[in-house]
N, C-alpha and C. Protein backbone atom coordinates (compact mmCIF):
# COMPACT_ATOMS: atom_id res chain seq x y z
N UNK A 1 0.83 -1.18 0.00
CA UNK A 1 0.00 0.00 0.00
C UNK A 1 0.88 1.25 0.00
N UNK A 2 0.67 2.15 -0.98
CA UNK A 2 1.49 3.29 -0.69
C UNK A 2 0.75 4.37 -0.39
N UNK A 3 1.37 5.26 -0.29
CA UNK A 3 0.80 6.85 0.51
C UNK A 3 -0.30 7.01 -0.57
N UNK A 4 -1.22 7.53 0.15
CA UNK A 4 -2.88 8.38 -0.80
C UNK A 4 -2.41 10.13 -0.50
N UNK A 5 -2.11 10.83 -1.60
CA UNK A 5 -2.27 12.08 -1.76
C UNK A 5 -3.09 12.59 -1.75
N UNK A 6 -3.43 13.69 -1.28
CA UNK A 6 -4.87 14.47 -1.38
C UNK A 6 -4.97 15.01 -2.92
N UNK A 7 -5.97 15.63 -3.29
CA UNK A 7 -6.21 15.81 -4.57
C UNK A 7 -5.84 17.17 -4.74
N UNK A 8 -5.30 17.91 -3.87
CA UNK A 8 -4.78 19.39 -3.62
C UNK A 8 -3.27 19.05 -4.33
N UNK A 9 -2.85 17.79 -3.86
CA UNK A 9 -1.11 17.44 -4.34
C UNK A 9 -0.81 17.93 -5.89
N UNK A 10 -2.18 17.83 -6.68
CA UNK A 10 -2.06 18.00 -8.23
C UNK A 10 -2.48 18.75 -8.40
N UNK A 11 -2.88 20.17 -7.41
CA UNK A 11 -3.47 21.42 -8.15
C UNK A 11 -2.26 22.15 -8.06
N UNK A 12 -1.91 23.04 -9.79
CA UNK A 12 -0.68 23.77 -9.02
C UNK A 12 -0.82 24.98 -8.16
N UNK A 13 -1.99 25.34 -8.23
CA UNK A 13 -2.33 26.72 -7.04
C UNK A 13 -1.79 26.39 -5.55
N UNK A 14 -1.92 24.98 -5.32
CA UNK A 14 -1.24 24.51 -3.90
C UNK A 14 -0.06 25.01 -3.54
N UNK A 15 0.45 25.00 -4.50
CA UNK A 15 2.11 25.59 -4.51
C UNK A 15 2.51 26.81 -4.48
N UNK A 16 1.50 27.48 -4.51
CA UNK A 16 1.83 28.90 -4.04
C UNK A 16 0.75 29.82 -3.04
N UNK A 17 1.48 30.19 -2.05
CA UNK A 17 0.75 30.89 -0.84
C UNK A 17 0.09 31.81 -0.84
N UNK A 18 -1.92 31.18 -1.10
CA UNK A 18 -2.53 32.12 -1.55
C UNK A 18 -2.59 34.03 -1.21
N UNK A 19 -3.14 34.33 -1.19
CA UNK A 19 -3.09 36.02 -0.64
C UNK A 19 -4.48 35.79 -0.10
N UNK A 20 -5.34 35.74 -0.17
CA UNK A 20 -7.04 35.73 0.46
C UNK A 20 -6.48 35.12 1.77
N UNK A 21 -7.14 35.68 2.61
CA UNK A 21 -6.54 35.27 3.68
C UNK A 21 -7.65 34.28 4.37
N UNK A 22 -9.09 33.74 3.48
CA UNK A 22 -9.95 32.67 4.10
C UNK A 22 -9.36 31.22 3.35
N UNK A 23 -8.70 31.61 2.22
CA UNK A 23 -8.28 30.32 1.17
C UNK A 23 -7.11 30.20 1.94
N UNK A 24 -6.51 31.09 2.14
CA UNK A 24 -4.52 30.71 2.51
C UNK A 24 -4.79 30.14 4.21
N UNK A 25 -6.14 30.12 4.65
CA UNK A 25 -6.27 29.34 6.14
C UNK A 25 -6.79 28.00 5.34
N UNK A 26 -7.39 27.96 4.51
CA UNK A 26 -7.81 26.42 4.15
C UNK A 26 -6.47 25.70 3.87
N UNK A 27 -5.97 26.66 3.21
CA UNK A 27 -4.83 25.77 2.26
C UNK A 27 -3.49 25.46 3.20
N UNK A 28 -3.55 26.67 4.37
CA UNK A 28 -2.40 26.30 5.14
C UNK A 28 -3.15 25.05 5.71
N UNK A 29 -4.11 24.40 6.36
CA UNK A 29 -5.11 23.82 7.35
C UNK A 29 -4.70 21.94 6.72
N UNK A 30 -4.88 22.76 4.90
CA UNK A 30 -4.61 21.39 4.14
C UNK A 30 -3.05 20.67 4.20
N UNK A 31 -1.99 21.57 4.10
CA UNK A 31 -0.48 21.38 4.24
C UNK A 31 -0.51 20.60 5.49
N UNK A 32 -0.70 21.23 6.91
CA UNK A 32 -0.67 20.95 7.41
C UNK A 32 -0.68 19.34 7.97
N UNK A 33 -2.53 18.84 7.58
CA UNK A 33 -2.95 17.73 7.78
C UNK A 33 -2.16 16.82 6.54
N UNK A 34 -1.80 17.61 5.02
CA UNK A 34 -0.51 16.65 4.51
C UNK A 34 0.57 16.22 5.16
N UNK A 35 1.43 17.38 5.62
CA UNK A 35 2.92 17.25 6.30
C UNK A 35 2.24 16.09 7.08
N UNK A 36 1.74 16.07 8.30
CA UNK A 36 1.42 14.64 9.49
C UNK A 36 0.94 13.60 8.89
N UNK A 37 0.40 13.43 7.73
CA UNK A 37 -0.13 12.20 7.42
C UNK A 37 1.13 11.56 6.70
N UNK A 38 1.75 12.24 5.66
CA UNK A 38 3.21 12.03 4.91
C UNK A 38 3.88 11.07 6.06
N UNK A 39 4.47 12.15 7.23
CA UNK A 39 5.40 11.81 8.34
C UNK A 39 4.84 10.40 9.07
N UNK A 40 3.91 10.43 9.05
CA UNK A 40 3.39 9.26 9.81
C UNK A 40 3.26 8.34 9.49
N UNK A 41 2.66 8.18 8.00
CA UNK A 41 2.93 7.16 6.77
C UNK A 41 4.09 6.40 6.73
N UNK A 42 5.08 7.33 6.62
CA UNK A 42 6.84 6.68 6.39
C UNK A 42 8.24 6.51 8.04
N UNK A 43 6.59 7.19 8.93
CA UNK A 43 7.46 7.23 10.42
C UNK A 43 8.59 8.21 10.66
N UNK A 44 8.46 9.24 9.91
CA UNK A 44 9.67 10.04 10.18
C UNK A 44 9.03 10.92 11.41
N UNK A 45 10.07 11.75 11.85
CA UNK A 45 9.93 12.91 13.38
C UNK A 45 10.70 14.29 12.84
N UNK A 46 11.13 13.81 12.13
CA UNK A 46 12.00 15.45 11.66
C UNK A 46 12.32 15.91 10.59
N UNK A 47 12.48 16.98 10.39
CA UNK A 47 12.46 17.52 9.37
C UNK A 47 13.10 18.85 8.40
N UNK A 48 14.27 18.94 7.81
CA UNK A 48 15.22 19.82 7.32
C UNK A 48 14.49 20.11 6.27
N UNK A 49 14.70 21.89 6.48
CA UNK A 49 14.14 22.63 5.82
C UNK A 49 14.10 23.29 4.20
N UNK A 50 15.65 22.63 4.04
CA UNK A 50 15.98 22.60 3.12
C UNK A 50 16.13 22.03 2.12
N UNK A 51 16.21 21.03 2.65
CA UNK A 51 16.10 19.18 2.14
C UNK A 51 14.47 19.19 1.99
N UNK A 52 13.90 19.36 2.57
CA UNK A 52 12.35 19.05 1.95
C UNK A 52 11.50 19.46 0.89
N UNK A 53 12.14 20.60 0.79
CA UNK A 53 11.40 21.33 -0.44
C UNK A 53 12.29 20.02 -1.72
N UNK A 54 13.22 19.48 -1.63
CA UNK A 54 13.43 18.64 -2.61
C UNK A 54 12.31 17.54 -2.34
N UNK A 55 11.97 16.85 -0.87
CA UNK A 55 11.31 15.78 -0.92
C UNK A 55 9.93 15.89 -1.71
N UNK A 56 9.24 14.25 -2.05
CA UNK A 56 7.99 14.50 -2.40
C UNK A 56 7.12 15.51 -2.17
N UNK A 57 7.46 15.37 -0.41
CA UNK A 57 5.99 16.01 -0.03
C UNK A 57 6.01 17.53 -0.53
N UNK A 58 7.40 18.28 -0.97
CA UNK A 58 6.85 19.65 -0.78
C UNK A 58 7.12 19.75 -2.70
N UNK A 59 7.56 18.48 -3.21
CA UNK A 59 7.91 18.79 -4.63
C UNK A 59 6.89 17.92 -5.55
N UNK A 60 6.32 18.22 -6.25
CA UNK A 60 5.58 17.15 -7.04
C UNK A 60 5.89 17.53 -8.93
N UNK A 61 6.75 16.29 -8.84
CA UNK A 61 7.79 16.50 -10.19
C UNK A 61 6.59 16.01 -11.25
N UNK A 62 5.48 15.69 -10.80
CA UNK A 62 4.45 15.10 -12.49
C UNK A 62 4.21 16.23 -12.54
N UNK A 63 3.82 17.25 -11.61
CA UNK A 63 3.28 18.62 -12.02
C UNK A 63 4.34 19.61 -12.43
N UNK A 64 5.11 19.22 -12.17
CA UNK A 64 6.67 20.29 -11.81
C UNK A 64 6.25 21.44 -11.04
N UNK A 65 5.81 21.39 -9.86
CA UNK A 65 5.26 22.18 -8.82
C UNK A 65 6.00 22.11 -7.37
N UNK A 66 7.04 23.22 -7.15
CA UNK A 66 7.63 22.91 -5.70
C UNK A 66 7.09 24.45 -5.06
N UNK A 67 6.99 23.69 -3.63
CA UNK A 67 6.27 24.49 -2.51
C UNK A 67 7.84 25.53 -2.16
N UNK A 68 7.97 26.90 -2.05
CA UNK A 68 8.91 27.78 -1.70
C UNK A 68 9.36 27.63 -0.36
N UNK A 69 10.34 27.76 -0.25
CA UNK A 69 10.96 27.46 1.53
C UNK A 69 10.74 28.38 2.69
N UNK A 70 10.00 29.38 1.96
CA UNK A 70 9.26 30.91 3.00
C UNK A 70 7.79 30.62 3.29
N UNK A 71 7.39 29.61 1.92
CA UNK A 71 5.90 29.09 2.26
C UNK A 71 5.98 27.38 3.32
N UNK A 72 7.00 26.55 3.70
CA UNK A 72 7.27 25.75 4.04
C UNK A 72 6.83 26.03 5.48
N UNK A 73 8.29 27.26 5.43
CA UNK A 73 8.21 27.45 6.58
C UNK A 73 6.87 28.20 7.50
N UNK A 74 6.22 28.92 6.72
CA UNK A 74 4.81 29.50 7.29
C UNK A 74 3.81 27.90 7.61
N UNK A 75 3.83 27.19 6.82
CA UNK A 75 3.20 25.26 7.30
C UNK A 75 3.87 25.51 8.50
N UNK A 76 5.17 25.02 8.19
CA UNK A 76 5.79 24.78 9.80
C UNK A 76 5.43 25.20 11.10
N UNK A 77 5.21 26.76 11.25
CA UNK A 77 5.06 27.84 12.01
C UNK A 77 3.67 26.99 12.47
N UNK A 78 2.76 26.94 11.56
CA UNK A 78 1.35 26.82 11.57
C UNK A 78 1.24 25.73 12.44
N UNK A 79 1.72 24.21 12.18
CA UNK A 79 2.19 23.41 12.52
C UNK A 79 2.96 23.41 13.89
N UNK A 80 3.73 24.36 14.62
CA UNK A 80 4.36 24.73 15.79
C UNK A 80 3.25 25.38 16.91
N UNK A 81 2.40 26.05 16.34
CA UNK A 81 1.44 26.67 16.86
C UNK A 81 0.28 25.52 17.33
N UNK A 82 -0.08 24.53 16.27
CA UNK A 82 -0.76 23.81 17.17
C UNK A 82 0.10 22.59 18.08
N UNK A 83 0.84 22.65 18.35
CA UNK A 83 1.76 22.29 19.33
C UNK A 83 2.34 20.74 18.81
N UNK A 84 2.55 20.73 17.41
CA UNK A 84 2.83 19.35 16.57
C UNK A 84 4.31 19.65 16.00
N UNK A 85 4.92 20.45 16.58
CA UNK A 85 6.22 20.71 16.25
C UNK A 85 7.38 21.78 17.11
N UNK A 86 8.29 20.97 16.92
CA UNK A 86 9.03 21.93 17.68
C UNK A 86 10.40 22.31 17.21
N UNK A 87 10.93 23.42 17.08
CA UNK A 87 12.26 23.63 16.45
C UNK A 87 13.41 23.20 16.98
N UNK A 88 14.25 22.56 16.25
CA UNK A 88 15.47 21.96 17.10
C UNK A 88 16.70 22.86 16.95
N UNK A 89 16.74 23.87 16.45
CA UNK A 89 17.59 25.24 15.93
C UNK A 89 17.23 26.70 16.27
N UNK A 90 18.24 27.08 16.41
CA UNK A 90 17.69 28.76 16.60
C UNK A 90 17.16 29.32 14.91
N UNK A 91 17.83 28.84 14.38
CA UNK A 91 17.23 29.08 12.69
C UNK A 91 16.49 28.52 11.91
N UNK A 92 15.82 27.48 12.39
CA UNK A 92 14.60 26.93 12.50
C UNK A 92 14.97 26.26 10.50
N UNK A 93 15.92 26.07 10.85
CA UNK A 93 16.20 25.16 9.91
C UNK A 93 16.28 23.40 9.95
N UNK A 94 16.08 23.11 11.19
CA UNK A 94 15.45 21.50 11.79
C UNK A 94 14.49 21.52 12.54
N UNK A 95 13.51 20.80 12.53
CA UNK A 95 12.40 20.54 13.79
C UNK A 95 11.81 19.05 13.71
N UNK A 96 11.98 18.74 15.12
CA UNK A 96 10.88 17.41 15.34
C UNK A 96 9.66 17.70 15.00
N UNK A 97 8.32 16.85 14.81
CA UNK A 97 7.37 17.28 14.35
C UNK A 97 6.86 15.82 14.77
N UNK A 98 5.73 15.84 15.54
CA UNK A 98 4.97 15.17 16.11
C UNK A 98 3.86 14.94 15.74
N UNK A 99 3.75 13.72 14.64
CA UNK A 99 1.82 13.55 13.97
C UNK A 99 0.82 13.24 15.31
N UNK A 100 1.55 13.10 16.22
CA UNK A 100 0.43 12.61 17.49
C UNK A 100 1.50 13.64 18.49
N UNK A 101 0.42 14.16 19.53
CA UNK A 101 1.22 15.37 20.65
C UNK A 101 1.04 14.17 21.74
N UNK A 102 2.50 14.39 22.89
CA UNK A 102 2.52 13.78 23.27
C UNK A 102 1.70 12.99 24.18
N UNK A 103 1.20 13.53 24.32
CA UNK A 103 -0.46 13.79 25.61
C UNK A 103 -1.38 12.43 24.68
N UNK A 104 -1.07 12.38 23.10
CA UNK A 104 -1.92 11.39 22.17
C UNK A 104 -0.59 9.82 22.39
N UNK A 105 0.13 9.89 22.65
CA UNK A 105 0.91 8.91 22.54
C UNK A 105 0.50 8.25 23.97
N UNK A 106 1.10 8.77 24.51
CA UNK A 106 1.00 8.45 26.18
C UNK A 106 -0.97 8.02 26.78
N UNK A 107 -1.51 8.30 25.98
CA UNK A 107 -2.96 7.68 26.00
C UNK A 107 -2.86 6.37 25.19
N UNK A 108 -2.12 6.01 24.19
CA UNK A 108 -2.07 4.99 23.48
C UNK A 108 -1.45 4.07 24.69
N UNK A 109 -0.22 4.32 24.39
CA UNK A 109 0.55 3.45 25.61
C UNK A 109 -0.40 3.06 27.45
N UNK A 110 -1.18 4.10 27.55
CA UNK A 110 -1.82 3.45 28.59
C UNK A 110 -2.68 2.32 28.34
N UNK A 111 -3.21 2.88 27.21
CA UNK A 111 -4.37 1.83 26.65
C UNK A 111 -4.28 0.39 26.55
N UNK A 112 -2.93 0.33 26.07
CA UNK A 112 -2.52 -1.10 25.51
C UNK A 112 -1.85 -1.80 27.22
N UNK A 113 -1.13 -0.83 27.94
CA UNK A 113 -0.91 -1.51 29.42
C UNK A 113 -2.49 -2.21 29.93
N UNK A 114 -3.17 -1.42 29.85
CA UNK A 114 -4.55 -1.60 30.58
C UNK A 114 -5.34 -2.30 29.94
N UNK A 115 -4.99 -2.62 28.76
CA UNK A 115 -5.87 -3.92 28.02
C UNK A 115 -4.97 -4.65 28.25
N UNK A 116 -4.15 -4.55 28.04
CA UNK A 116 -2.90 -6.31 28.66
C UNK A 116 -2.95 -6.42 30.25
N UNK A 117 -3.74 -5.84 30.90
CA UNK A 117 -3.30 -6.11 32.66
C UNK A 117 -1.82 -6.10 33.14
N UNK A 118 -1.35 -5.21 32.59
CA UNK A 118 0.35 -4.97 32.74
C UNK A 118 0.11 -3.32 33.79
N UNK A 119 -0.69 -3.20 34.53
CA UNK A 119 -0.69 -1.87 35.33
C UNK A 119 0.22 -2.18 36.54
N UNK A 120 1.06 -1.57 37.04
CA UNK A 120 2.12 -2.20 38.14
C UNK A 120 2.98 -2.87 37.83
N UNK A 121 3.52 -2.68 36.60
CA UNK A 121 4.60 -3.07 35.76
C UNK A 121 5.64 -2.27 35.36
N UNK A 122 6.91 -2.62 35.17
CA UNK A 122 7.78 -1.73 35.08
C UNK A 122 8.21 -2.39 33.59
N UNK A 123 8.03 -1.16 33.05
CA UNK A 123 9.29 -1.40 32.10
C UNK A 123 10.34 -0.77 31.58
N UNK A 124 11.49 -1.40 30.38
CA UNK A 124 12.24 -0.11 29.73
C UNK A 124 11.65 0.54 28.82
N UNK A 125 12.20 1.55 28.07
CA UNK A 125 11.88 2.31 27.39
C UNK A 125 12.09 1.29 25.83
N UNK A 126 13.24 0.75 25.96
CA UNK A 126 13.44 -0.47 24.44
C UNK A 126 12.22 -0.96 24.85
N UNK A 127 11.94 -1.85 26.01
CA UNK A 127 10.49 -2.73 25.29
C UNK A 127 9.38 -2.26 25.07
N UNK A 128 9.58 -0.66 25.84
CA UNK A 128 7.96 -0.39 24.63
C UNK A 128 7.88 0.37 23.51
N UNK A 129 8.80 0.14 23.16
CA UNK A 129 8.84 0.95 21.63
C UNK A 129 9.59 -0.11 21.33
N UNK A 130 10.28 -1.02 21.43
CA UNK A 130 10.98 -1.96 20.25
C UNK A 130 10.80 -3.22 20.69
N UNK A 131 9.83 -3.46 22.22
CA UNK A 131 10.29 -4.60 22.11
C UNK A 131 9.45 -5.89 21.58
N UNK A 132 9.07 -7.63 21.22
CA UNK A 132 8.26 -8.17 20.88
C UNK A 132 7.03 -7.86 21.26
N UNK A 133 6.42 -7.62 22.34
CA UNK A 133 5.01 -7.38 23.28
C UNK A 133 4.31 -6.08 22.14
N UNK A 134 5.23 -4.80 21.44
CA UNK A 134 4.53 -4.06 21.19
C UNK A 134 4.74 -4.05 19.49
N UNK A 135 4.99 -5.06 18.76
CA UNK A 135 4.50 -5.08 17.85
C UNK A 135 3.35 -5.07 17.20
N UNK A 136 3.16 -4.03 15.95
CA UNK A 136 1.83 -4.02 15.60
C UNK A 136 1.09 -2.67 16.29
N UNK A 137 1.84 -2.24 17.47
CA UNK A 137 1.07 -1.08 18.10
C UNK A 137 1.41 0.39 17.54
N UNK A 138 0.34 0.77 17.47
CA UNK A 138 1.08 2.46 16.97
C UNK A 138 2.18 3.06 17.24
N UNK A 139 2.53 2.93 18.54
CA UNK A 139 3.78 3.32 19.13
C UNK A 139 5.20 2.36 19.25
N UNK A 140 4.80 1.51 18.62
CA UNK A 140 6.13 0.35 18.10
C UNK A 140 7.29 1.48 17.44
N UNK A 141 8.38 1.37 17.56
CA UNK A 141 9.19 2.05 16.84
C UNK A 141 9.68 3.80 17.31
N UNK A 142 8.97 4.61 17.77
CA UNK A 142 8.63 5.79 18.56
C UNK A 142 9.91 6.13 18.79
N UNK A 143 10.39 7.00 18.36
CA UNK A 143 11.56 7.55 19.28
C UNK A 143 11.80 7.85 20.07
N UNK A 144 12.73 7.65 21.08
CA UNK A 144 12.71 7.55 22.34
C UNK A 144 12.59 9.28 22.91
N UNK A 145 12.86 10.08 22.53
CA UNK A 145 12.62 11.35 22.89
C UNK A 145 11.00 11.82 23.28
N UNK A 146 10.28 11.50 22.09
CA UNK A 146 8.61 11.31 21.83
C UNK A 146 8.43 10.30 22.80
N UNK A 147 8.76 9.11 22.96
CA UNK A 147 8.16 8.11 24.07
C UNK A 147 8.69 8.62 25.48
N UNK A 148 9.70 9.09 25.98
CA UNK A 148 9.69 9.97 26.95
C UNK A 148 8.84 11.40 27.10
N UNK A 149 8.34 11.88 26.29
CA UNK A 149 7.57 12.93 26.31
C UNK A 149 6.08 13.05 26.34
N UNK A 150 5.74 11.15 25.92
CA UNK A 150 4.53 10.48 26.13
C UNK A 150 4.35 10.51 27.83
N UNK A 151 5.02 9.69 28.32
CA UNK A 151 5.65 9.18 29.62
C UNK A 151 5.45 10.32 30.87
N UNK A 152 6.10 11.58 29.42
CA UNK A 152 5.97 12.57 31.25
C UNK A 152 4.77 13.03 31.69
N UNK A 153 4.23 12.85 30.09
CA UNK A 153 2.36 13.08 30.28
C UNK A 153 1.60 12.50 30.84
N UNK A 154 1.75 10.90 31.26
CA UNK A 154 1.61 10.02 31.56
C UNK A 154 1.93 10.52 33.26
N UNK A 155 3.05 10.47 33.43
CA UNK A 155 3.82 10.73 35.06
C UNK A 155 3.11 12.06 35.23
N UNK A 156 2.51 13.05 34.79
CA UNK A 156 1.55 14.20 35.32
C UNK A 156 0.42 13.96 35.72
N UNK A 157 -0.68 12.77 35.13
CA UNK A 157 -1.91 12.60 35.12
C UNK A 157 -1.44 11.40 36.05
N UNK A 158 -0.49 10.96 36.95
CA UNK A 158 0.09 10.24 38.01
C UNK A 158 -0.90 8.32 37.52
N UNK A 159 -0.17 8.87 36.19
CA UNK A 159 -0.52 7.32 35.57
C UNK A 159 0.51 6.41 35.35
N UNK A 160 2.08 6.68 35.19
CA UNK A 160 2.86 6.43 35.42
C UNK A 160 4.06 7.07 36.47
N UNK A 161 5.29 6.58 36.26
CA UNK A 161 6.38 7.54 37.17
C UNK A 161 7.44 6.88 36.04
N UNK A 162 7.95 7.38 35.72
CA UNK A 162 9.60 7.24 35.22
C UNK A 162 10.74 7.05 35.77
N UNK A 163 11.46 5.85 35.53
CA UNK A 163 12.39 5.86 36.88
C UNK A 163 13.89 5.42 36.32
N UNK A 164 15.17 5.42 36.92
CA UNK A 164 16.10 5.46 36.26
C UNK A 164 16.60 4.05 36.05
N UNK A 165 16.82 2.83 35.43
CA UNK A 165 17.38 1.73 35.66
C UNK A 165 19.28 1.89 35.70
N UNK A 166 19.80 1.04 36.28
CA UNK A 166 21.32 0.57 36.22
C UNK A 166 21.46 1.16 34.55
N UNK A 167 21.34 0.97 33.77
CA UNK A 167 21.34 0.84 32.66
C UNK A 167 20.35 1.67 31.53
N UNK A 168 19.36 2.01 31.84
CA UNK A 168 19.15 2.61 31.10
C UNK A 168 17.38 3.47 31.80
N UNK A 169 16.73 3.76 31.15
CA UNK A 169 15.45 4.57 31.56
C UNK A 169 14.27 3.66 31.92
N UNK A 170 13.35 3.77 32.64
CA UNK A 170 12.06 2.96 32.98
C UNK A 170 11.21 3.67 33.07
N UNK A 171 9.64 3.01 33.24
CA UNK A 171 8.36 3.73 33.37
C UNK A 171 7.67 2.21 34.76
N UNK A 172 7.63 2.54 35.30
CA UNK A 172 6.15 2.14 35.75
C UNK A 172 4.64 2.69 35.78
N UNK A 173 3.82 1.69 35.64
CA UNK A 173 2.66 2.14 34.80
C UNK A 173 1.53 1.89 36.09
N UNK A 174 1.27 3.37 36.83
CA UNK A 174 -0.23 2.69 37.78
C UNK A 174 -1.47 2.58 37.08
């Protein structure tokens, strides 16, 4: 199965940042929900600013239509604002970018403790993002930065606590 493009991917008006300022909220609204579905599709978290305007998502070579790196970055911004991204640079030329905020991860991960009867369980941070038990789960694979940031959301709503192992990071899950 490969990625489904929206039907905006082949208009070339997409590609340039309308001026109406009720269309350039649709169209930013549309980028947007592209960029997270793209990222999430192929599992990526980050994203160079410069390098992307080459990737698919911001180039579409059947149309010969690339998105400008001043209009990228206004997605991005847009994208930062609803709290699905965050800059890893003062020049905001890298950012993590989160298709699920962490507050959405850390509800997953409870979910699946509490349907397995694993509450009062400790684990590492490898087995729940890499290890056999969470294959198949949304959060299989997760980078450990994002699965700690699940976790602390988790350790606020005093659903878990995070704790340090010999070796490496833990969660216990109440």
């Amino acid at each position: 199965m490969s990625f489904e493009w929206p039907w905006q991917y082949n208009f070339p008006p997409f590609y340039t940042l309308q001026p109406n300022v009720n269309t350039q909220h649709k169209q930013l609204a549309a980028w947007c929900s592209l960029v997270l579905s793209y990222l999430q599709y192929h599992k990526l978290y980050t994203i160079d600013v410069l390098e992307a305007q080459e990737s698919p998502l911001f180039n579409n070579k059947k149309i010969q239509r690339k998105f400008p790196i001043e209009a990228i970055q206004v997605v991005l911004e847009e994208l930062r604002k609803k709290g699905n991204l965050e800059w890893i640079d003062k020049n905001k030329t890298r950012c993590l970018i989160m298709w699920r905020r962490p507050e959405e991860w850390g509800k997953l991960l409870y979910q699946w403790v509490s349907k397995n009867g694993m509450t009062n369980s400790v684990f590492t941070f490898y087995e729940l993002s890499n290890g056999e038990d969470t294959e198949g789960e949304e959060f299989h694979g997760l980078e450990e930065w994002l699965l700690l940031r699940a976790l602390q959301a988790l350790q606020s709503e005093r659903k878990a606590e995070i704790i340090t192992l010999s070796d490496s990071k833990g969660v216990k899950f109440f």
